[in-house]
PDB file of N, CA and C in Angstrom:
ATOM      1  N   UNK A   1     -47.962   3.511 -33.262  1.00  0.00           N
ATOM      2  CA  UNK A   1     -48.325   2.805 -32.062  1.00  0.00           C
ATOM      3  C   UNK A   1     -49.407   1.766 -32.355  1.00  0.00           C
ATOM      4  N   UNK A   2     -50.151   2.106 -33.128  1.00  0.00           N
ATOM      5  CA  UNK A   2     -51.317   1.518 -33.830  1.00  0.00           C
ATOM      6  C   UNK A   2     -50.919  -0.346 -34.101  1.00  0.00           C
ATOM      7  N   UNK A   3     -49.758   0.070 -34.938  1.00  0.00           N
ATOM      8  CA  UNK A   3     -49.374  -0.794 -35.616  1.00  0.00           C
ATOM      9  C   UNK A   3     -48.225  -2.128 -34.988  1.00  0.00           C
ATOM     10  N   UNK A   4     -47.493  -1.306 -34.009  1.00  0.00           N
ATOM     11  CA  UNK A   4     -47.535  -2.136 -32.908  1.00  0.00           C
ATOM     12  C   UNK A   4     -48.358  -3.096 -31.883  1.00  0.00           C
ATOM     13  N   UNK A   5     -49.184  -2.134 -31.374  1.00  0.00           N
ATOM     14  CA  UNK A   5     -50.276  -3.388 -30.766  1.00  0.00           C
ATOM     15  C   UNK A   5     -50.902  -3.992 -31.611  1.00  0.00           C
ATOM     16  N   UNK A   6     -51.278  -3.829 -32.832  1.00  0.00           N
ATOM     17  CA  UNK A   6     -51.866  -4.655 -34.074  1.00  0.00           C
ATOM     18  C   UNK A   6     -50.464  -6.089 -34.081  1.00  0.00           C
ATOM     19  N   UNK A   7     -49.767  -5.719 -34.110  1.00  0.00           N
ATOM     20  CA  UNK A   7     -48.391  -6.724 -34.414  1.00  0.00           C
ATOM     21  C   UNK A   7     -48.355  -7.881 -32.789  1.00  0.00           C
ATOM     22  N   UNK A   8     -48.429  -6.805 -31.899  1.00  0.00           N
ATOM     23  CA  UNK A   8     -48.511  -7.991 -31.244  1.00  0.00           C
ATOM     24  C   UNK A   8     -49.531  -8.483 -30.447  1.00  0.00           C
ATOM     25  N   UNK A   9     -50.332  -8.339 -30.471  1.00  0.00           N
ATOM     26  CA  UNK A   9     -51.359  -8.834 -30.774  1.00  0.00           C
ATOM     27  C   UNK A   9     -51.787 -10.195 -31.595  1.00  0.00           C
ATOM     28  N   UNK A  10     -51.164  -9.921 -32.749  1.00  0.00           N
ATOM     29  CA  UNK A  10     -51.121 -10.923 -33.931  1.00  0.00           C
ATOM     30  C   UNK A  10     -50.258 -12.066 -33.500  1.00  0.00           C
ATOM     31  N   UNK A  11     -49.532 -11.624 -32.836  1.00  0.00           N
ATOM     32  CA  UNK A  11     -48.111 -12.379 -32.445  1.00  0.00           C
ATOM     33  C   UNK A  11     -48.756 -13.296 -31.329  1.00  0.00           C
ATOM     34  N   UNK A  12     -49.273 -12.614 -30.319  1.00  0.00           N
ATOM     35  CA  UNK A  12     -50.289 -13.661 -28.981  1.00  0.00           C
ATOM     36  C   UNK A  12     -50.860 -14.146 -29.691  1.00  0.00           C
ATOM     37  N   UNK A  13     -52.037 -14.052 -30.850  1.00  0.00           N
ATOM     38  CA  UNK A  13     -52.686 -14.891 -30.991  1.00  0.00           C
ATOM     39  C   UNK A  13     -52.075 -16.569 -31.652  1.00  0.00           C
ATOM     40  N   UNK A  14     -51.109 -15.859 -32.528  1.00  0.00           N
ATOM     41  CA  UNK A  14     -50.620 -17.033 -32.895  1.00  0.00           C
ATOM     42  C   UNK A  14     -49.700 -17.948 -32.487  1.00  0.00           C
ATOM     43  N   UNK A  15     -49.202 -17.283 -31.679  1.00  0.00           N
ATOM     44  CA  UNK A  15     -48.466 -17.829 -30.140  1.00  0.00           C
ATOM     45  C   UNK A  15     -49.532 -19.249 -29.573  1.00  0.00           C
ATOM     46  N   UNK A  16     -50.672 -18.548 -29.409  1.00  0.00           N
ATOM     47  CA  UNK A  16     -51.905 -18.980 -28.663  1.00  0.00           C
ATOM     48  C   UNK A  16     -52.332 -20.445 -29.387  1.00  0.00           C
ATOM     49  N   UNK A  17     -52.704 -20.334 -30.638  1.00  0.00           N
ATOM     50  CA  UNK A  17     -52.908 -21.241 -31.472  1.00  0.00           C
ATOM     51  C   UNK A  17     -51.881 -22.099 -31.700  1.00  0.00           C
ATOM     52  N   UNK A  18     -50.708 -21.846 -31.815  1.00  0.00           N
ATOM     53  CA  UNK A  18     -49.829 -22.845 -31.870  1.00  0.00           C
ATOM     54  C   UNK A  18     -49.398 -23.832 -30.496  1.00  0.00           C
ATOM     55  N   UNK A  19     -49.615 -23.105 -29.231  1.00  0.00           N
ATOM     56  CA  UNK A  19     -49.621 -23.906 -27.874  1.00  0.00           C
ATOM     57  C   UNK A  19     -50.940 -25.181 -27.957  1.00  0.00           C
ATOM     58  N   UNK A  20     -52.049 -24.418 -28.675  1.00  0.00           N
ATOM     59  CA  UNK A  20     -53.099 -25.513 -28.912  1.00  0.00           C
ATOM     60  C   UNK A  20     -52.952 -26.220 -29.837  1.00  0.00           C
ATOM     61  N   UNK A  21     -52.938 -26.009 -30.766  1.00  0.00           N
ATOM     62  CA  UNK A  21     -52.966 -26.966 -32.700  1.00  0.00           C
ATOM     63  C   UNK A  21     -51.645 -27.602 -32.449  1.00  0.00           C
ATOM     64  N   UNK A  22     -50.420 -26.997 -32.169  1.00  0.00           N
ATOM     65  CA  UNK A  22     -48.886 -27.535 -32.986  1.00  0.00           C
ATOM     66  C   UNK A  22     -47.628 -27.271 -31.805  1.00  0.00           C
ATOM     67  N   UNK A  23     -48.162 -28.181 -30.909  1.00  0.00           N
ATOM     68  CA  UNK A  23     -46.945 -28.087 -29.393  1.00  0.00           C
ATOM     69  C   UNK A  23     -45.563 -28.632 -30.081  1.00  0.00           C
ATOM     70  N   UNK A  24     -45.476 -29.558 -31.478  1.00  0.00           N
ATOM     71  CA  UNK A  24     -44.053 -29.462 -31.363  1.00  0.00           C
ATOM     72  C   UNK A  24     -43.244 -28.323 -32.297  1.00  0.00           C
ATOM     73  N   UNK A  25     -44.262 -27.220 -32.788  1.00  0.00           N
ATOM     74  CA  UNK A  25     -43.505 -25.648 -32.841  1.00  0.00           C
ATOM     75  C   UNK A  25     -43.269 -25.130 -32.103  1.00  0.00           C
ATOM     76  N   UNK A  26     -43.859 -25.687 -30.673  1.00  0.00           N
ATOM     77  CA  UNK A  26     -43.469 -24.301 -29.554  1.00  0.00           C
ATOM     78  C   UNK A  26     -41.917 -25.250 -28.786  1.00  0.00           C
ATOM     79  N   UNK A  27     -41.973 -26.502 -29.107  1.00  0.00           N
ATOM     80  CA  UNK A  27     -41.100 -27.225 -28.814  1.00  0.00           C
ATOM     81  C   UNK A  27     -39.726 -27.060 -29.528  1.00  0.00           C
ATOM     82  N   UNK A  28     -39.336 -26.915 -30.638  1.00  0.00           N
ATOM     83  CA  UNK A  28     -39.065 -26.917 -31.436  1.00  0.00           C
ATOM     84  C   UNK A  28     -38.196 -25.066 -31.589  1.00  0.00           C
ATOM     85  N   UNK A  29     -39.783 -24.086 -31.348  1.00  0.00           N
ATOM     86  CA  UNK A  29     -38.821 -22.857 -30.990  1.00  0.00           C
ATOM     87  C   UNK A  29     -38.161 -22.628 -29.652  1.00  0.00           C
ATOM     88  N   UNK A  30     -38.360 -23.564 -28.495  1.00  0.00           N
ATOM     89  CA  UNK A  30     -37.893 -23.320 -27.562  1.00  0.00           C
ATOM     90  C   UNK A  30     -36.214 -23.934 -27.533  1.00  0.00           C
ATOM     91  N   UNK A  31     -36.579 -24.880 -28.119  1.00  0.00           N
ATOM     92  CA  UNK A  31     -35.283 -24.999 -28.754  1.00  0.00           C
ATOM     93  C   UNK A  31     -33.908 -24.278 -29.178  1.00  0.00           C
ATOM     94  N   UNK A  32     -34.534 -23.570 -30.304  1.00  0.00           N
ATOM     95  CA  UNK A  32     -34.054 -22.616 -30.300  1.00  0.00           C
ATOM     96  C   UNK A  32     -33.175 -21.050 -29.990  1.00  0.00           C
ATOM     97  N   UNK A  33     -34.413 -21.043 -29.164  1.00  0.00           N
ATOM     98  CA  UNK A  33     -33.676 -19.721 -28.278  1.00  0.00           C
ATOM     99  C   UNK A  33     -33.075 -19.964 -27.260  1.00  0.00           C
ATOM    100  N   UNK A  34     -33.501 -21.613 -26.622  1.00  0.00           N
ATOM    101  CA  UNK A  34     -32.293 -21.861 -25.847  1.00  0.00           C
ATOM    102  C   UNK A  34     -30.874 -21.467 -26.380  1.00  0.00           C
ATOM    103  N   UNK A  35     -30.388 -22.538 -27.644  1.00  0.00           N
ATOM    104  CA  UNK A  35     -29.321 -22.675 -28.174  1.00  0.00           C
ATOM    105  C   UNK A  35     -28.955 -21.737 -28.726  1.00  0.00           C
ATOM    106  N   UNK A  36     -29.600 -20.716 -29.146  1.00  0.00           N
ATOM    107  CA  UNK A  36     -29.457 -19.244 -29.874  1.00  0.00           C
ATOM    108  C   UNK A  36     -28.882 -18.216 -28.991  1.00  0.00           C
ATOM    109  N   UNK A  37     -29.752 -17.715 -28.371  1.00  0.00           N
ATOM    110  CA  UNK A  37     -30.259 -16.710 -27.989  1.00  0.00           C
ATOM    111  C   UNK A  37     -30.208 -16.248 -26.389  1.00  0.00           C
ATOM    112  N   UNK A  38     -30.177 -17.713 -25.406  1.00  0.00           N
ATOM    113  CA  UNK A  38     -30.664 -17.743 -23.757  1.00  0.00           C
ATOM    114  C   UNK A  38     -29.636 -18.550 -23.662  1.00  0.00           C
ATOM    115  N   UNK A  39     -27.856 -18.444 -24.356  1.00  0.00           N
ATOM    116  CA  UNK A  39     -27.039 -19.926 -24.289  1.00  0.00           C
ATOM    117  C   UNK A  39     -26.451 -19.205 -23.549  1.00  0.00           C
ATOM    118  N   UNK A  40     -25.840 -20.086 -22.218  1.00  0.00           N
ATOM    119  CA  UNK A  40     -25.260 -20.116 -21.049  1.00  0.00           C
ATOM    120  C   UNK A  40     -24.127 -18.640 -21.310  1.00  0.00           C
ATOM    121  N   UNK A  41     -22.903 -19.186 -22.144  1.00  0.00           N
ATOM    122  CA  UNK A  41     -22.023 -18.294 -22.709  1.00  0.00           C
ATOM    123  C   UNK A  41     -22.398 -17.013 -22.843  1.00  0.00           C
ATOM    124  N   UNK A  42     -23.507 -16.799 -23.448  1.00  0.00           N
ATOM    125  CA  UNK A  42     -23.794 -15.297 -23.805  1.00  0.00           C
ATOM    126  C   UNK A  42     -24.074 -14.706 -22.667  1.00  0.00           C
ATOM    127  N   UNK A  43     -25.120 -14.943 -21.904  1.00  0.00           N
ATOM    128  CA  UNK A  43     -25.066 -14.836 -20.386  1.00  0.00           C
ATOM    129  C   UNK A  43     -24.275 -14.810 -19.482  1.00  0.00           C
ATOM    130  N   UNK A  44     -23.080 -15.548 -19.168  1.00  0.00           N
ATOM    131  CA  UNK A  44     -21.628 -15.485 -18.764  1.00  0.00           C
ATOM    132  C   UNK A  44     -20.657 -14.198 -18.962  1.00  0.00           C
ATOM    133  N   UNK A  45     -20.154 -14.526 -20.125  1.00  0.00           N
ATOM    134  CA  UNK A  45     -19.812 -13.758 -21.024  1.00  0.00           C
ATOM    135  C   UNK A  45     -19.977 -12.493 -21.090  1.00  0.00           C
ATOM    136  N   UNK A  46     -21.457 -11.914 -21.766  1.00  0.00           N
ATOM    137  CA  UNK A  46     -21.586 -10.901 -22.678  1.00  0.00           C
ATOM    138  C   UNK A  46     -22.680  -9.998 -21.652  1.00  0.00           C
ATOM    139  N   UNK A  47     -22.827 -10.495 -20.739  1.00  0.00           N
ATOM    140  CA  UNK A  47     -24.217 -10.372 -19.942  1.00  0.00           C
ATOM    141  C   UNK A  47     -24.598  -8.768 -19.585  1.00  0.00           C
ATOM    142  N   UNK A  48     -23.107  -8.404 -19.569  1.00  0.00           N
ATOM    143  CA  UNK A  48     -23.481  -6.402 -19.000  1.00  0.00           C
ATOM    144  C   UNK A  48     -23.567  -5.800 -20.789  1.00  0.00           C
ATOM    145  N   UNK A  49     -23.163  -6.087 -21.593  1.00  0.00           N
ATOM    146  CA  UNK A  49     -23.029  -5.292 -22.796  1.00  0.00           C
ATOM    147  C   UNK A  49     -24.419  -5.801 -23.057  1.00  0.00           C
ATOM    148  N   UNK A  50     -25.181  -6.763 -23.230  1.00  0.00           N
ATOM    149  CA  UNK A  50     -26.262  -6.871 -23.662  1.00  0.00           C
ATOM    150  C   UNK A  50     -27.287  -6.343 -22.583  1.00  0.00           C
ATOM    151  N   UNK A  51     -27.199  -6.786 -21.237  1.00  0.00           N
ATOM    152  CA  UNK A  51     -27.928  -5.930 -20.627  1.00  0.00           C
ATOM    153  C   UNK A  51     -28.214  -4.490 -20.648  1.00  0.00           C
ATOM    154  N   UNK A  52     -27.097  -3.866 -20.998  1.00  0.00           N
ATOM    155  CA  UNK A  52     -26.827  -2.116 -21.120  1.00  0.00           C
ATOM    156  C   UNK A  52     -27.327  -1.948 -22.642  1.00  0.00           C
ATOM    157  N   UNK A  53     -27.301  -2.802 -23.657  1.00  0.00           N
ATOM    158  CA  UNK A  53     -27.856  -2.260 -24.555  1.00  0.00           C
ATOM    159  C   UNK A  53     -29.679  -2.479 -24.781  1.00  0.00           C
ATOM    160  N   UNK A  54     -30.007  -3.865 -23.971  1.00  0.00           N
ATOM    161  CA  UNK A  54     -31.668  -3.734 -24.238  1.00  0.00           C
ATOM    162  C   UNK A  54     -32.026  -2.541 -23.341  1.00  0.00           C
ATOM    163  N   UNK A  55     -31.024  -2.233 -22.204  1.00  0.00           N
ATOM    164  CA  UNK A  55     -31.851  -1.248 -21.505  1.00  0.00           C
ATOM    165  C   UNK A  55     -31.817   0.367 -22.257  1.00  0.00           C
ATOM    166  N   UNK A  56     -30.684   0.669 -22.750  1.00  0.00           N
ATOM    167  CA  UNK A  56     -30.534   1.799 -23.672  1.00  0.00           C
ATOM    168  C   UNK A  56     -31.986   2.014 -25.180  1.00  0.00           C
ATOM    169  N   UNK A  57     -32.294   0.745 -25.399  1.00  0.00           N
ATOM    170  CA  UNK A  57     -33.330   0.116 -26.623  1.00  0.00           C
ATOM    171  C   UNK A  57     -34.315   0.570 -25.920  1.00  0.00           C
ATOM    172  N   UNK A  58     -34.664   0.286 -24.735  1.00  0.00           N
ATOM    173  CA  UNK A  58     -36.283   0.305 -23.615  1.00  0.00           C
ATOM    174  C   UNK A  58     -36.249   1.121 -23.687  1.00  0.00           C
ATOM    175  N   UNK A  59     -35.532   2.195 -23.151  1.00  0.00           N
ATOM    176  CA  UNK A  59     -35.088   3.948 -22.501  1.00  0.00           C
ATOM    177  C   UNK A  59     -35.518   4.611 -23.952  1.00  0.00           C
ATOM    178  N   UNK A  60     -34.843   4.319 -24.853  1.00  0.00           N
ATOM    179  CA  UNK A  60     -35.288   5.592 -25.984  1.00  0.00           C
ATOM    180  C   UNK A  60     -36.364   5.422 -26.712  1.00  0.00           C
ATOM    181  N   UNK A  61     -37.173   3.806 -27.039  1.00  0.00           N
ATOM    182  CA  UNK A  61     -38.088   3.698 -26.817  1.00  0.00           C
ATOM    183  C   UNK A  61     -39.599   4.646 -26.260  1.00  0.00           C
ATOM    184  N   UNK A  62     -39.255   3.959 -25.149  1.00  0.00           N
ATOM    185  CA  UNK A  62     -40.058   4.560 -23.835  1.00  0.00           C
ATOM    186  C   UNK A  62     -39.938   6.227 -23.978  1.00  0.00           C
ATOM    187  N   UNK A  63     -39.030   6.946 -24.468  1.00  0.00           N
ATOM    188  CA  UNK A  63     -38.720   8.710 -24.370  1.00  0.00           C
ATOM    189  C   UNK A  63     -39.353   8.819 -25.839  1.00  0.00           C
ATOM    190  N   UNK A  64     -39.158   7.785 -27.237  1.00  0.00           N
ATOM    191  CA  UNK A  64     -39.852   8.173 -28.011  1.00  0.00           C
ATOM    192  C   UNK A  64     -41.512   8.355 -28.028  1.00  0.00           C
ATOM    193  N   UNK A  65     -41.792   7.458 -27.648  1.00  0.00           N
ATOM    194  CA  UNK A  65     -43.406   7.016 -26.995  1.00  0.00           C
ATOM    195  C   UNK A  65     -43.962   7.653 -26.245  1.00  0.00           C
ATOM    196  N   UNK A  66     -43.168   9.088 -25.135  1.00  0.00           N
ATOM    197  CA  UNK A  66     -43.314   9.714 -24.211  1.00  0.00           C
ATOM    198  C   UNK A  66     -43.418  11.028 -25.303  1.00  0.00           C
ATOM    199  N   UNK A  67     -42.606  11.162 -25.839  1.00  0.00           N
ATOM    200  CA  UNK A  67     -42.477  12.692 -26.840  1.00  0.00           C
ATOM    201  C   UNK A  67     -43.456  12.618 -27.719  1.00  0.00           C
ATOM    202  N   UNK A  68     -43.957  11.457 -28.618  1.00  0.00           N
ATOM    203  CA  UNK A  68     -44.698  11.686 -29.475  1.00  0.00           C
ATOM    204  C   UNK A  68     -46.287  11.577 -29.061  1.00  0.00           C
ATOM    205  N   UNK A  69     -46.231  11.363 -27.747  1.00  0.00           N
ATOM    206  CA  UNK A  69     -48.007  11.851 -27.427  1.00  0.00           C
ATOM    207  C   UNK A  69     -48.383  13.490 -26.732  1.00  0.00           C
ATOM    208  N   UNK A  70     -46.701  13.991 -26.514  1.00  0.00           N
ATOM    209  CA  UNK A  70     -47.375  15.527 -26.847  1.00  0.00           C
ATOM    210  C   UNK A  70     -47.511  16.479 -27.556  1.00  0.00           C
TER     211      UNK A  70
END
């Protein structure tokens, strides 16, 4: 768990710094995940199989994270 919030954490900050220092990386990744990742099609398309699987990902997650603090 440790090592998670250490990760993101790391991840905001440099998130953070790059919105300030280097807007055309955040430009550049937005890009990206448009055309990747957030493209119309997949959403159309694929939208309940991916929905049912991030939520299955959250769920066991969340039950692992629940079991291992007792």
């Amino acid at each position: 768990m440790f090592l998670l919030r250490a990760s993101l954490g790391f991840l905001l900050i440099s998130l953070g710094l790059a919105y300030l220092l280097q807007p055309t990386i955040i430009l550049r990744m937005n890009t990206f995940m448009r055309e990747r990742i957030f493209h119309d099609t997949h959403v159309l398309l694929r939208g309940r199989r991916i929905g049912s699987t991030l939520i299955f990902i959250g769920s066991l997650l969340l039950i692992l994270t629940l079991e291992a603090r007792r």
